[in-house]
Protein backbone atom coordinates (compact mmCIF):
# COMPACT_ATOMS: atom_id res chain seq x y z
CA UNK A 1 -110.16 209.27 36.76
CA UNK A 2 -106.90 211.32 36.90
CA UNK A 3 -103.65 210.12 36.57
CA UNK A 4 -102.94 209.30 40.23
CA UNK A 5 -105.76 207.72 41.30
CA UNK A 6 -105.33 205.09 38.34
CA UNK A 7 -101.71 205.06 39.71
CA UNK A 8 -103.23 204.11 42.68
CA UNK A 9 -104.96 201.29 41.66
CA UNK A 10 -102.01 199.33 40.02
CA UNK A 11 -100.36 200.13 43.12
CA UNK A 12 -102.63 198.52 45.43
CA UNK A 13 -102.64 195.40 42.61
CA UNK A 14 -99.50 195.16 42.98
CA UNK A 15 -99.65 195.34 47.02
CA UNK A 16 -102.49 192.24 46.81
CA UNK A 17 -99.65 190.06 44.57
CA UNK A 18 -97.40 191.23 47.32
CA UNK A 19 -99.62 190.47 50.34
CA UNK A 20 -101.39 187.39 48.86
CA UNK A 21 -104.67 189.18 49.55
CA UNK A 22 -106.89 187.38 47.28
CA UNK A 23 -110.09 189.20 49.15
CA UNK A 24 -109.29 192.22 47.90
CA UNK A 25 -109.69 190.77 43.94
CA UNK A 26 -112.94 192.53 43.35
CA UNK A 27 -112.11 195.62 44.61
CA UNK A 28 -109.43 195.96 42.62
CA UNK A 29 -110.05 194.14 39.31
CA UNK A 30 -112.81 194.53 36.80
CA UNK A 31 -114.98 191.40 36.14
CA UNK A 32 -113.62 191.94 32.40
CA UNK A 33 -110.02 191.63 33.76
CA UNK A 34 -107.74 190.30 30.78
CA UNK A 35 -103.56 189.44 31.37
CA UNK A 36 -102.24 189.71 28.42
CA UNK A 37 -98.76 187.48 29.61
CA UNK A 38 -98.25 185.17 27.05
CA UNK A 39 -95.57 182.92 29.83
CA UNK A 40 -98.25 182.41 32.22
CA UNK A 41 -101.08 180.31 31.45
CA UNK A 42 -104.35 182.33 30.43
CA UNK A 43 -105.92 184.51 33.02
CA UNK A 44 -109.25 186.13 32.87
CA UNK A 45 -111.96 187.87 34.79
CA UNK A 46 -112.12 188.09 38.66
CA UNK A 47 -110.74 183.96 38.94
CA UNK A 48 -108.15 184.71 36.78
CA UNK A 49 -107.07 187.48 38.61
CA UNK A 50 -107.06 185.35 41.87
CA UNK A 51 -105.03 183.11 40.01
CA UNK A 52 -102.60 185.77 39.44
CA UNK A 53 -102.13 186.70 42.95
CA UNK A 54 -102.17 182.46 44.00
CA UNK A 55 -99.51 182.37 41.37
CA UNK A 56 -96.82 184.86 43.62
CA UNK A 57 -98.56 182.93 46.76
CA UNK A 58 -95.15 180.63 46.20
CA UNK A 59 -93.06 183.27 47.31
CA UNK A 60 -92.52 183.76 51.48
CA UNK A 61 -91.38 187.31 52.41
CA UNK A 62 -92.74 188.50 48.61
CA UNK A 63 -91.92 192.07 48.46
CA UNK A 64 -92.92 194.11 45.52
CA UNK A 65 -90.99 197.57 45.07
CA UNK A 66 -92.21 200.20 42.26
CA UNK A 67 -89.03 201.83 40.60
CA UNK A 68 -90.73 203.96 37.94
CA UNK A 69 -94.31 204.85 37.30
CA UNK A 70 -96.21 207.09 34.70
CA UNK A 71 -99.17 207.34 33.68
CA UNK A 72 -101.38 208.97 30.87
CA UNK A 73 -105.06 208.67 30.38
CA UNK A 74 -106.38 204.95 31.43
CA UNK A 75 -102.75 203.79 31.14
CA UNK A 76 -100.09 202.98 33.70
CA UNK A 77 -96.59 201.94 33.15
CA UNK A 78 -94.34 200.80 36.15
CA UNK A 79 -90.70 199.28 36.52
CA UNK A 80 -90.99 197.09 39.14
CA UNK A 81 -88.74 194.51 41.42
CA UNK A 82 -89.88 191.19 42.95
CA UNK A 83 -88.16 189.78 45.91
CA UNK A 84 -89.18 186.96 47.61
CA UNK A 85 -88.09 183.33 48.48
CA UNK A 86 -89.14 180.50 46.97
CA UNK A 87 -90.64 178.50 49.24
CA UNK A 88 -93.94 177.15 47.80
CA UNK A 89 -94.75 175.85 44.11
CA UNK A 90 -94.44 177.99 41.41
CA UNK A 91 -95.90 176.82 38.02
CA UNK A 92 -95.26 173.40 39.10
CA UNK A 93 -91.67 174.22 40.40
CA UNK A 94 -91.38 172.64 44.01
CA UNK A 95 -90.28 174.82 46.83
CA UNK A 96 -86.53 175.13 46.26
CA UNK A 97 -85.84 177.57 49.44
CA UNK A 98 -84.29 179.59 46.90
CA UNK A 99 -84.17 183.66 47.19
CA UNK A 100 -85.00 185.83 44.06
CA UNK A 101 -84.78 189.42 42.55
CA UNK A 102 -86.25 190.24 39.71
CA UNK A 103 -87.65 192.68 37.36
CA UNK A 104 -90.48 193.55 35.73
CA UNK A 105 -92.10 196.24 33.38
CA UNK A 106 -95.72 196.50 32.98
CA UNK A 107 -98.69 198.31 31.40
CA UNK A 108 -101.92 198.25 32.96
CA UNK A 109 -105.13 199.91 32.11
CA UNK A 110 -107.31 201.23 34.24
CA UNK A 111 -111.46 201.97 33.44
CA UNK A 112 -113.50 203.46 36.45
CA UNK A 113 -111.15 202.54 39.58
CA UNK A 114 -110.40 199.20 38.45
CA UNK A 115 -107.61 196.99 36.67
CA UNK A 116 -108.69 196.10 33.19
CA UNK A 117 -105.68 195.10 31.48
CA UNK A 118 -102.62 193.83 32.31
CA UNK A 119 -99.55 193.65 29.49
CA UNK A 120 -96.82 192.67 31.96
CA UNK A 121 -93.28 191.59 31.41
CA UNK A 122 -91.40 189.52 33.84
CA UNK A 123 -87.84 188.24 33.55
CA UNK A 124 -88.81 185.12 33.50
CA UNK A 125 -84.98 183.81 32.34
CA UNK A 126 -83.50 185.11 35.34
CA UNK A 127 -86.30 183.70 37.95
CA UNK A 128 -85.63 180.29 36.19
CA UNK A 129 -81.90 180.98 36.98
CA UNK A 130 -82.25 181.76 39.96
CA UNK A 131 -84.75 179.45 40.85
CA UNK A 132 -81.83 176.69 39.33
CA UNK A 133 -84.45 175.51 36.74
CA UNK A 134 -82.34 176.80 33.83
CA UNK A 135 -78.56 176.87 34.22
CA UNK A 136 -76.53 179.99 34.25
CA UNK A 137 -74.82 180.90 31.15
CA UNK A 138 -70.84 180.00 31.21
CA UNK A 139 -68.44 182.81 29.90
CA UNK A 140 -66.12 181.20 27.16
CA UNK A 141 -62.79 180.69 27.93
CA UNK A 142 -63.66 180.40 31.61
């Protein structure tokens, strides 16, 4: 497949996580589907990918914007923004009404039109501080 139509495919991934649109997990994801996220708890196959997109389901309003995305052979690498407020649970976080923004880098591969592998980075630090699960750093002498 050429470059963009693997883009393609992360993008509408992305757009399920964004919409909640667990339907569209086996048109998107390969029943071999691995994530590769050591924070989140293991996710496999076409389940664990609907876990993946249940997982963001705690967000209202989720939006998903791509900032950067390239792509060479079955790989695709993409900068990415989540924004979305908290209002559901969230790795057994209760709802805390709380909005967030925050980034992400990922590398996905991609094997006849669908998601293989995902090797994604999320700033999980700052979704814990903003979520007010993990306190904001002081500055010394403040």
């Amino acid at each position: 497949m050429s470059n963009e139509m693997n883009e393609s495919v992360i993008r509408n991934m992305l757009q399920a996580v964004q919409s909640g649109a667990v339907a569209d997990v086996e048109k998107i994801f390969a029943p071999t589907w691995v994530n590769h996220d050591p924070s989140l708890p293991p996710m496999q196959g076409l389940e664990g990918a609907r876990m993946l997109i249940r997982l963001w389901s705690g967000f209202s309003n989720m939006q998903v914007t791509i900032e950067d995305s390239l792509s060479q052979g079955d790989r695709v690498a993409i900068r990415f923004r989540l924004r979305g407020t908290h209002t559901g649970e969230l790795l057994g976080i209760p709802a805390t009404g709380k909005t967030v923004n925050i980034s992400a880098t990922g590398i996905f591969r991609v094997v006849d039109g669908k998601a293989t592998d995902n090797w994604v980075n999320v700033d999980a630090l700052g979704l814990m501080q903003q979520l007010g699960v993990v306190p904001e750093p002081s500055v010394p002498g403040k």
